[in-house]
C-alpha atoms as a PDB file:
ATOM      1  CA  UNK A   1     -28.387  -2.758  40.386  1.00  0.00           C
ATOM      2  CA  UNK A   2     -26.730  -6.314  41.643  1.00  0.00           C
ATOM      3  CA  UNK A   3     -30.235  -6.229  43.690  1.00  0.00           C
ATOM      4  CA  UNK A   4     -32.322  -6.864  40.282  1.00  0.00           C
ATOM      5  CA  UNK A   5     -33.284  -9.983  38.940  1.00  0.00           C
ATOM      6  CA  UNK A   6     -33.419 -10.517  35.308  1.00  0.00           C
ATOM      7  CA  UNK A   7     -35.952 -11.133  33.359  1.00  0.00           C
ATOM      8  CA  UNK A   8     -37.178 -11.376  30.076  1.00  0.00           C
ATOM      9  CA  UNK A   9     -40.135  -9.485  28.202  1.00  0.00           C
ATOM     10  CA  UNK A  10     -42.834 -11.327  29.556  1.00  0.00           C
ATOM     11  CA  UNK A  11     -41.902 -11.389  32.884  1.00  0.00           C
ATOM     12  CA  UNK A  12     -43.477  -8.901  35.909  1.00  0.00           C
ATOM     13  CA  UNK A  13     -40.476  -8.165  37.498  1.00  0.00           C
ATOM     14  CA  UNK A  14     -40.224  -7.241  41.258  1.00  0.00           C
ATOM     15  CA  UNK A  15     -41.566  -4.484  43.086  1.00  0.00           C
ATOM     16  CA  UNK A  16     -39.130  -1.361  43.431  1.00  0.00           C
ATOM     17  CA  UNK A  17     -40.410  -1.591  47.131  1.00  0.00           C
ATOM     18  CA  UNK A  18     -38.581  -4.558  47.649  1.00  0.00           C
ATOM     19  CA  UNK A  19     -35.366  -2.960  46.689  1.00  0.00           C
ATOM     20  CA  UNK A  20     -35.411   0.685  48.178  1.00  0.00           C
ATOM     21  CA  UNK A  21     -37.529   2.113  51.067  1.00  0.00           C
ATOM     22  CA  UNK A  22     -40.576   4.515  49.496  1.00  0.00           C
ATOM     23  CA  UNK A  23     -43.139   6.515  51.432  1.00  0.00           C
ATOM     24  CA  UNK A  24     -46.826   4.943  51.564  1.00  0.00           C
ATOM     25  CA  UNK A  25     -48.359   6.355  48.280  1.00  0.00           C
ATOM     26  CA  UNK A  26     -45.588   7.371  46.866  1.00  0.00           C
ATOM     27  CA  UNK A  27     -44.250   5.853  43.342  1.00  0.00           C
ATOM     28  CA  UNK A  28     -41.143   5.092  41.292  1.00  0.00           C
ATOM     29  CA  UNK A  29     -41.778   8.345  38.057  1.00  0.00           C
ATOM     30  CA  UNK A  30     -38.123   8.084  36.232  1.00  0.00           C
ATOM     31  CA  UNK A  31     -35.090   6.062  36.857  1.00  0.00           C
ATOM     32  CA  UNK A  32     -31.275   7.001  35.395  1.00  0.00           C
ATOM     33  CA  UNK A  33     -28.303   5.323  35.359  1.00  0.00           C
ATOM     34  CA  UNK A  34     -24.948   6.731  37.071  1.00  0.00           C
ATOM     35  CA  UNK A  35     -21.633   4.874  35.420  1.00  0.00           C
ATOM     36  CA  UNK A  36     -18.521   4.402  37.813  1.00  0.00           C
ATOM     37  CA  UNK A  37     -16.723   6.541  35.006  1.00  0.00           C
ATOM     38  CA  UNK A  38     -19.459   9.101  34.790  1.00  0.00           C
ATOM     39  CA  UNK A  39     -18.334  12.686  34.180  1.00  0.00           C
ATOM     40  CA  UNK A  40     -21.591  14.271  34.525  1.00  0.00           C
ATOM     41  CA  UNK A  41     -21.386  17.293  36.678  1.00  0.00           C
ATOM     42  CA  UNK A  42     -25.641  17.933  37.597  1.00  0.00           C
ATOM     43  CA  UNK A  43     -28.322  16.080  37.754  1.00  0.00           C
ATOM     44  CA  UNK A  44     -30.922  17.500  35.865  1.00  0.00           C
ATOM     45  CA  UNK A  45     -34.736  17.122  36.758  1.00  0.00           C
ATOM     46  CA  UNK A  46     -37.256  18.027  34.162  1.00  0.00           C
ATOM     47  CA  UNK A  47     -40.914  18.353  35.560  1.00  0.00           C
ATOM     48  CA  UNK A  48     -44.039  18.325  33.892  1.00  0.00           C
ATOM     49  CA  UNK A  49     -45.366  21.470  34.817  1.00  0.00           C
ATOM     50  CA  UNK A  50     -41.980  22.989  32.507  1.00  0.00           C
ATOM     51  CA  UNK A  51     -39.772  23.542  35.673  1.00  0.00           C
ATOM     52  CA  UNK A  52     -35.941  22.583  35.078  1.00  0.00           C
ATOM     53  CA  UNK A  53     -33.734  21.951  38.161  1.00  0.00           C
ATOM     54  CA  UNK A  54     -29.955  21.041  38.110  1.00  0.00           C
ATOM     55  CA  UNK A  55     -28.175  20.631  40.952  1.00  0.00           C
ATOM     56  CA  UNK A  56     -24.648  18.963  41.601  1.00  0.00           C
ATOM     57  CA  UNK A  57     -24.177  15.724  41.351  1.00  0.00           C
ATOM     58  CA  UNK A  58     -22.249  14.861  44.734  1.00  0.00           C
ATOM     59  CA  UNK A  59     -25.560  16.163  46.681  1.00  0.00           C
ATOM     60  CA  UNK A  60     -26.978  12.747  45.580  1.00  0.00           C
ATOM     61  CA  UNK A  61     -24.107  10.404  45.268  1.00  0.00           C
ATOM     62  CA  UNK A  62     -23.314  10.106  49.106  1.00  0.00           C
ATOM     63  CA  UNK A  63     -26.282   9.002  49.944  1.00  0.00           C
ATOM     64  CA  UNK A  64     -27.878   5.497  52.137  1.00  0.00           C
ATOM     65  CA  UNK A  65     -28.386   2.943  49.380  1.00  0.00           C
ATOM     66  CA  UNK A  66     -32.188   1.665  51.043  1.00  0.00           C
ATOM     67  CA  UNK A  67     -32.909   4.705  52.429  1.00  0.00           C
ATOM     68  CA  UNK A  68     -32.709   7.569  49.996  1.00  0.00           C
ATOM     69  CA  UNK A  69     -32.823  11.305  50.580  1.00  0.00           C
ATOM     70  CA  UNK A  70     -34.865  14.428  49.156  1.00  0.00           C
ATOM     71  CA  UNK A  71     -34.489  15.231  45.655  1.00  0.00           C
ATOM     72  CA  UNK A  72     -36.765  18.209  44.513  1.00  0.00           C
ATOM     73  CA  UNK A  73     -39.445  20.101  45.684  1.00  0.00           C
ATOM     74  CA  UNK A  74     -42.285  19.634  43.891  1.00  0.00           C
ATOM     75  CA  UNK A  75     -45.035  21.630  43.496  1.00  0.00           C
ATOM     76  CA  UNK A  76     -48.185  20.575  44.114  1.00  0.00           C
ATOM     77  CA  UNK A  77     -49.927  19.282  40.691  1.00  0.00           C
ATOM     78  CA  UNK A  78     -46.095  18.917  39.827  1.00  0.00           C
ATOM     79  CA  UNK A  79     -44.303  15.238  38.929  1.00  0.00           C
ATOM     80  CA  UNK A  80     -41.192  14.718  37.021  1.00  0.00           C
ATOM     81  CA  UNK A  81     -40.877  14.369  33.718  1.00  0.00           C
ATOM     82  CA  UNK A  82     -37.573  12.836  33.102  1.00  0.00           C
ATOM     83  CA  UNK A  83     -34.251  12.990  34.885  1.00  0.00           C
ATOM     84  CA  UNK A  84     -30.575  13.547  32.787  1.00  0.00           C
ATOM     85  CA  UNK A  85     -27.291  13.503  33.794  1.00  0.00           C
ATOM     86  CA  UNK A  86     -25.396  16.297  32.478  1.00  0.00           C
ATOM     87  CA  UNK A  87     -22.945  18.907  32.129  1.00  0.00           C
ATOM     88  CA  UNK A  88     -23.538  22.956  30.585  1.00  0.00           C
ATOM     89  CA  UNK A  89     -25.298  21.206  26.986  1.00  0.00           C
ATOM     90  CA  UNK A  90     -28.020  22.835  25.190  1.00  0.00           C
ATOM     91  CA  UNK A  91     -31.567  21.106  25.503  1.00  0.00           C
ATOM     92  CA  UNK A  92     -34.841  20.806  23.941  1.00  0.00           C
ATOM     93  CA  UNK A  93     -37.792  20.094  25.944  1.00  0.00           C
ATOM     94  CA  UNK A  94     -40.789  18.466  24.230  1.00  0.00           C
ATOM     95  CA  UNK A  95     -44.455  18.456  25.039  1.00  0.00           C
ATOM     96  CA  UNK A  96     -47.392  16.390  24.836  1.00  0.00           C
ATOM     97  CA  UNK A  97     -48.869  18.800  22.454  1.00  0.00           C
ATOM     98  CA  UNK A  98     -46.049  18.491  20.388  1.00  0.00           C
ATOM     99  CA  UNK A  99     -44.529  21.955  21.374  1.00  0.00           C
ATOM    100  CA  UNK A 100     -40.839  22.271  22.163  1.00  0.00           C
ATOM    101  CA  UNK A 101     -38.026  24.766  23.583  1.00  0.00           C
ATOM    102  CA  UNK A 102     -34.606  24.431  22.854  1.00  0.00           C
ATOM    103  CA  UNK A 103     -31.976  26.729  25.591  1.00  0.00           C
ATOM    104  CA  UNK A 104     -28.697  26.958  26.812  1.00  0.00           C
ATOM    105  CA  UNK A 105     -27.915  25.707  30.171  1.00  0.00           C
ATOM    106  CA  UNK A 106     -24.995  27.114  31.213  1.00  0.00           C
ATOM    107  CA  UNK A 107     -25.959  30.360  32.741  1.00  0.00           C
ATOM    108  CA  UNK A 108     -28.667  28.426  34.876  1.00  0.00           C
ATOM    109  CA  UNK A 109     -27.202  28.024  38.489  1.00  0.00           C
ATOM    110  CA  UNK A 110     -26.479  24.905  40.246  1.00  0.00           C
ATOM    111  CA  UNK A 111     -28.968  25.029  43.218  1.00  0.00           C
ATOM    112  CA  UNK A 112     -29.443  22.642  46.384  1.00  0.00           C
ATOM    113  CA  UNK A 113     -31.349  18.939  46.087  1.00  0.00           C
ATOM    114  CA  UNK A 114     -34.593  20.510  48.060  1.00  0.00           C
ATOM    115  CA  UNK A 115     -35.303  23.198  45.876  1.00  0.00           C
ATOM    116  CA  UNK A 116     -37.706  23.543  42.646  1.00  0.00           C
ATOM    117  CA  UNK A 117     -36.219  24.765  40.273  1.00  0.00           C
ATOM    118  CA  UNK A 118     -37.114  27.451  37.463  1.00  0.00           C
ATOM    119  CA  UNK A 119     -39.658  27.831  34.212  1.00  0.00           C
ATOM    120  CA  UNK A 120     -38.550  26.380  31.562  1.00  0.00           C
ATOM    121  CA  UNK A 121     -41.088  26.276  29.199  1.00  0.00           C
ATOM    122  CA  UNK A 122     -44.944  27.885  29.208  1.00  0.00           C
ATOM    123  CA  UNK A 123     -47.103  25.297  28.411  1.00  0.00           C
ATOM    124  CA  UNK A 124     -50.864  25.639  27.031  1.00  0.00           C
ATOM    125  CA  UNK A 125     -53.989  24.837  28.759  1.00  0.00           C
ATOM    126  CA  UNK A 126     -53.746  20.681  28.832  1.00  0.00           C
ATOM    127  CA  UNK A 127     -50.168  20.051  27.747  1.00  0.00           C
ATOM    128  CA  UNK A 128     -47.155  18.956  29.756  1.00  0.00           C
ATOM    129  CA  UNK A 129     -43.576  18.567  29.283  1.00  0.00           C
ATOM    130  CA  UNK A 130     -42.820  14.874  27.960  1.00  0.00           C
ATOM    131  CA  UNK A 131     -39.173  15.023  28.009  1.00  0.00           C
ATOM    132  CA  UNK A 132     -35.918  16.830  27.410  1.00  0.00           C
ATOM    133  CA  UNK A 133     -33.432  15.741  25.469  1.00  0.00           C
ATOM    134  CA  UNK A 134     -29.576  17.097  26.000  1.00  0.00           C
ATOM    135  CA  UNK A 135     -27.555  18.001  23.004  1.00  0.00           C
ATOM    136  CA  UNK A 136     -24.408  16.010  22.971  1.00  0.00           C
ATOM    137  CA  UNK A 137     -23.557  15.848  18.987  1.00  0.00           C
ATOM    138  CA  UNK A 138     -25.310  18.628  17.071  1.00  0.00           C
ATOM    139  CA  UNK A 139     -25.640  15.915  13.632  1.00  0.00           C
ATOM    140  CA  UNK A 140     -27.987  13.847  15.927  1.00  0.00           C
ATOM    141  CA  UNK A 141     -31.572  14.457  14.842  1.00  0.00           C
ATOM    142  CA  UNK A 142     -34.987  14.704  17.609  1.00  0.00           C
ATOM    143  CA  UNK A 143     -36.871  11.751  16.865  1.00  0.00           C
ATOM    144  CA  UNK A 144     -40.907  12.653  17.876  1.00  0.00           C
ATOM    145  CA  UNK A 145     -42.952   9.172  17.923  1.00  0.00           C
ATOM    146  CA  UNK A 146     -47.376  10.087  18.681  1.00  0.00           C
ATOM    147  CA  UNK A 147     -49.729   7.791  20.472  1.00  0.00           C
ATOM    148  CA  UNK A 148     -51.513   5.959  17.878  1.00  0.00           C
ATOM    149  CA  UNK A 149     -47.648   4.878  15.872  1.00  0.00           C
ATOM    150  CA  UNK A 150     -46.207   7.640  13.922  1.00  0.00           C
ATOM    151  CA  UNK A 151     -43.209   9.098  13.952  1.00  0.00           C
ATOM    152  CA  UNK A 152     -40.310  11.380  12.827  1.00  0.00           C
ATOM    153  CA  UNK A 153     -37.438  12.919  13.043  1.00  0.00           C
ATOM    154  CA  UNK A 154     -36.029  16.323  12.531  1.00  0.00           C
ATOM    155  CA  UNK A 155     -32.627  17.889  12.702  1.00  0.00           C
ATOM    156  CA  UNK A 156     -31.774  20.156  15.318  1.00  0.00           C
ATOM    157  CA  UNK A 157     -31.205  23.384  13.168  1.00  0.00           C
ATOM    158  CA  UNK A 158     -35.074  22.999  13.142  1.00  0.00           C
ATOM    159  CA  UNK A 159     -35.426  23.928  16.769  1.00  0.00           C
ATOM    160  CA  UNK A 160     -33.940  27.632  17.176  1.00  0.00           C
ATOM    161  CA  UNK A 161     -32.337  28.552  20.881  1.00  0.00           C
ATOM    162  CA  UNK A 162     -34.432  30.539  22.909  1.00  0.00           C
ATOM    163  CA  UNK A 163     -34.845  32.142  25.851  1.00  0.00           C
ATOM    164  CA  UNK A 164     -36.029  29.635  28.583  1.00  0.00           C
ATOM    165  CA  UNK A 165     -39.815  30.083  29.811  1.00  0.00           C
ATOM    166  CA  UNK A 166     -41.158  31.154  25.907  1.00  0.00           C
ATOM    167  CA  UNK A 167     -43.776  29.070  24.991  1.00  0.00           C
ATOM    168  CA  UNK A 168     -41.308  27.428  22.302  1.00  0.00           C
ATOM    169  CA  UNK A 169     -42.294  26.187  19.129  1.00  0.00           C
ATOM    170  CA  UNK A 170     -44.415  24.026  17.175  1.00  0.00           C
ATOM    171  CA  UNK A 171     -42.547  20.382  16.557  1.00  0.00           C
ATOM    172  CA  UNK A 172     -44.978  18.022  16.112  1.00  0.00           C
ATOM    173  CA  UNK A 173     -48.661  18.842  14.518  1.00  0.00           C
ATOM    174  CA  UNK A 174     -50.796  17.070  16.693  1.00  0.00           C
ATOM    175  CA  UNK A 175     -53.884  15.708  15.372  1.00  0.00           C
ATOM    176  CA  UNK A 176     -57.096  13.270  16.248  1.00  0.00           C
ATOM    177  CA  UNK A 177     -55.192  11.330  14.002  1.00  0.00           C
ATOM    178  CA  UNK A 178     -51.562  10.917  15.417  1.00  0.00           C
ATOM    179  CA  UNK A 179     -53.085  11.089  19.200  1.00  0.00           C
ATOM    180  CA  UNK A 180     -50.690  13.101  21.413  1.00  0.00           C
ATOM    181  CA  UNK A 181     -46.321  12.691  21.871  1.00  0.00           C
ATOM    182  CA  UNK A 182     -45.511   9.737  24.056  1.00  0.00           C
ATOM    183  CA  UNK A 183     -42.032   9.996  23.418  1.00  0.00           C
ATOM    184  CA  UNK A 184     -38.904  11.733  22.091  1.00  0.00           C
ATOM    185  CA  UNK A 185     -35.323  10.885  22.089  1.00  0.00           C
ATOM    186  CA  UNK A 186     -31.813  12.256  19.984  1.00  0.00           C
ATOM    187  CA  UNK A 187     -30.817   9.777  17.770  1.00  0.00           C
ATOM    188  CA  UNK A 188     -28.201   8.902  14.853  1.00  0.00           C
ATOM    189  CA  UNK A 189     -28.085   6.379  11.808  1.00  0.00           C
ATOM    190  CA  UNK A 190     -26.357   4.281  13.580  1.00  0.00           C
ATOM    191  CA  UNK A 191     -28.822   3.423  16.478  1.00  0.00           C
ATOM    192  CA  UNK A 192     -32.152   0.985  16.511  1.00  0.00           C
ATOM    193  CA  UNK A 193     -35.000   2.465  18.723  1.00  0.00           C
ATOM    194  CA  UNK A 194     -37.609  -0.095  20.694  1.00  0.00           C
ATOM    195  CA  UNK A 195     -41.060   0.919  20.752  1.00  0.00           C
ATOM    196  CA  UNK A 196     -43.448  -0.710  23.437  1.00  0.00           C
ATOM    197  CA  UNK A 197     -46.876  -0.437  23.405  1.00  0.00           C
ATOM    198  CA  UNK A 198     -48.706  -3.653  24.316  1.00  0.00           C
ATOM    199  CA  UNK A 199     -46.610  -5.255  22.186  1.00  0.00           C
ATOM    200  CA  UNK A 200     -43.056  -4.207  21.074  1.00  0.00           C
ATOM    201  CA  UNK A 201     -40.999  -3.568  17.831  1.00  0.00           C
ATOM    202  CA  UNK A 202     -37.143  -2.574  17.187  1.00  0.00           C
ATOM    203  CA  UNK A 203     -36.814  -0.092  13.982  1.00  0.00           C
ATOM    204  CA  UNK A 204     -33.440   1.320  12.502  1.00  0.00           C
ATOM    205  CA  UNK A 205     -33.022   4.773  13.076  1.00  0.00           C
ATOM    206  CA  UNK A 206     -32.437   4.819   9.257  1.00  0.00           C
ATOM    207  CA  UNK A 207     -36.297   3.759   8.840  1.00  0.00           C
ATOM    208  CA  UNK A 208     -37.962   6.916  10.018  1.00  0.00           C
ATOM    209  CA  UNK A 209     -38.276   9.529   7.909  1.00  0.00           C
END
């Protein structure tokens, strides 16, 4: 990370190109961050299409810096969703649709980097996972936030475990009104969240209801 510039909220930035070595078409979908001190155990990939993936982290930490090396098999129509660095938590996956599935980990086997992974989560006709969200403190609460500006929260008693690759459960009630999820995250009191849209705004946790 020594190899990005700062910048401020108006400025473009550079091109991820200029900083690692990508394949002609190919583009930058999720970026995590990997402490000195991190205890993680897998990297978790969450794709789009409901496929979750972990695999252990040292198949990705002795890697070329520039260069890079596999990291899933995707299907094709497939893209990730979100990557997470984790250990044998619970999560809760969340849709665009506002649907959600909340399962156990720790029976899911480690597999290798080039590999795709297993169903997670049967999606609809038109909906696609948005996100999922590890539990690390069961008082945190799911925060849901919809295209055209609303948003809540909910605690996590409200999302039942399951088996993985059920269709889940309603969490959101999506409407012409609230446009679809665009995000999700586990939050407490204590934290402030930034929304961006074209322009951007930093609420208290302690603001949504």
């Amino acid at each position: 990370v020594d190899n990005v510039p700062i910048g401020t909220n108006v400025s473009k930035g550079v091109n991820v190109s200029t900083l690692i070595n990508l394949e002609p078409n190919e583009k930058v979908i999720a970026i995590t961050n990997l402490a000195k001190e991190n205890e993680s155990k897998y990297v978790v990939f969450i794709t789009k299409n409901g496929l979750f993936k972990k695999t252990a982290i040292e198949e990705y930490t002795k890697t070329k810096r520039s260069t890079g090396i596999a990291a899933i098999n995707l299907k094709d129509g497939d893209s990730i969703a979100n990557i997470e660095l984790m250990n044998e938590e619970d999560i809760i996956l969340i849709t665009k649709k506002g649907y959600s599935i909340h399962f156990e980990t720790k029976d899911i086997a480690a597999i290798g980097r080039v590999t795709a992974g297993v169903k997670a989560i049967k999606l609809t006709d038109g909906d696609e996972v948005l996100t999922g969200l590890p539990i690390r403190n069961n008082k945190d609460t799911v925060a849901i936030f919809s295209a055209y500006g609303n948003g809540k929260k909910t605690v996590i008693d409200e999302f039942p475990i399951q088996a993985r690759a059920g269709k889940g459960v309603s969490a959101y009630k999506v409407t012409p009104a609230t446009g679809d999820i665009i995000g999700a995250v586990m939050i407490n009191n204590e934290d402030n969240i930034l929304l961006i849209g074209k322009s951007s705004i930093c609420i208290s946790a302690t603001d949504i209801i």
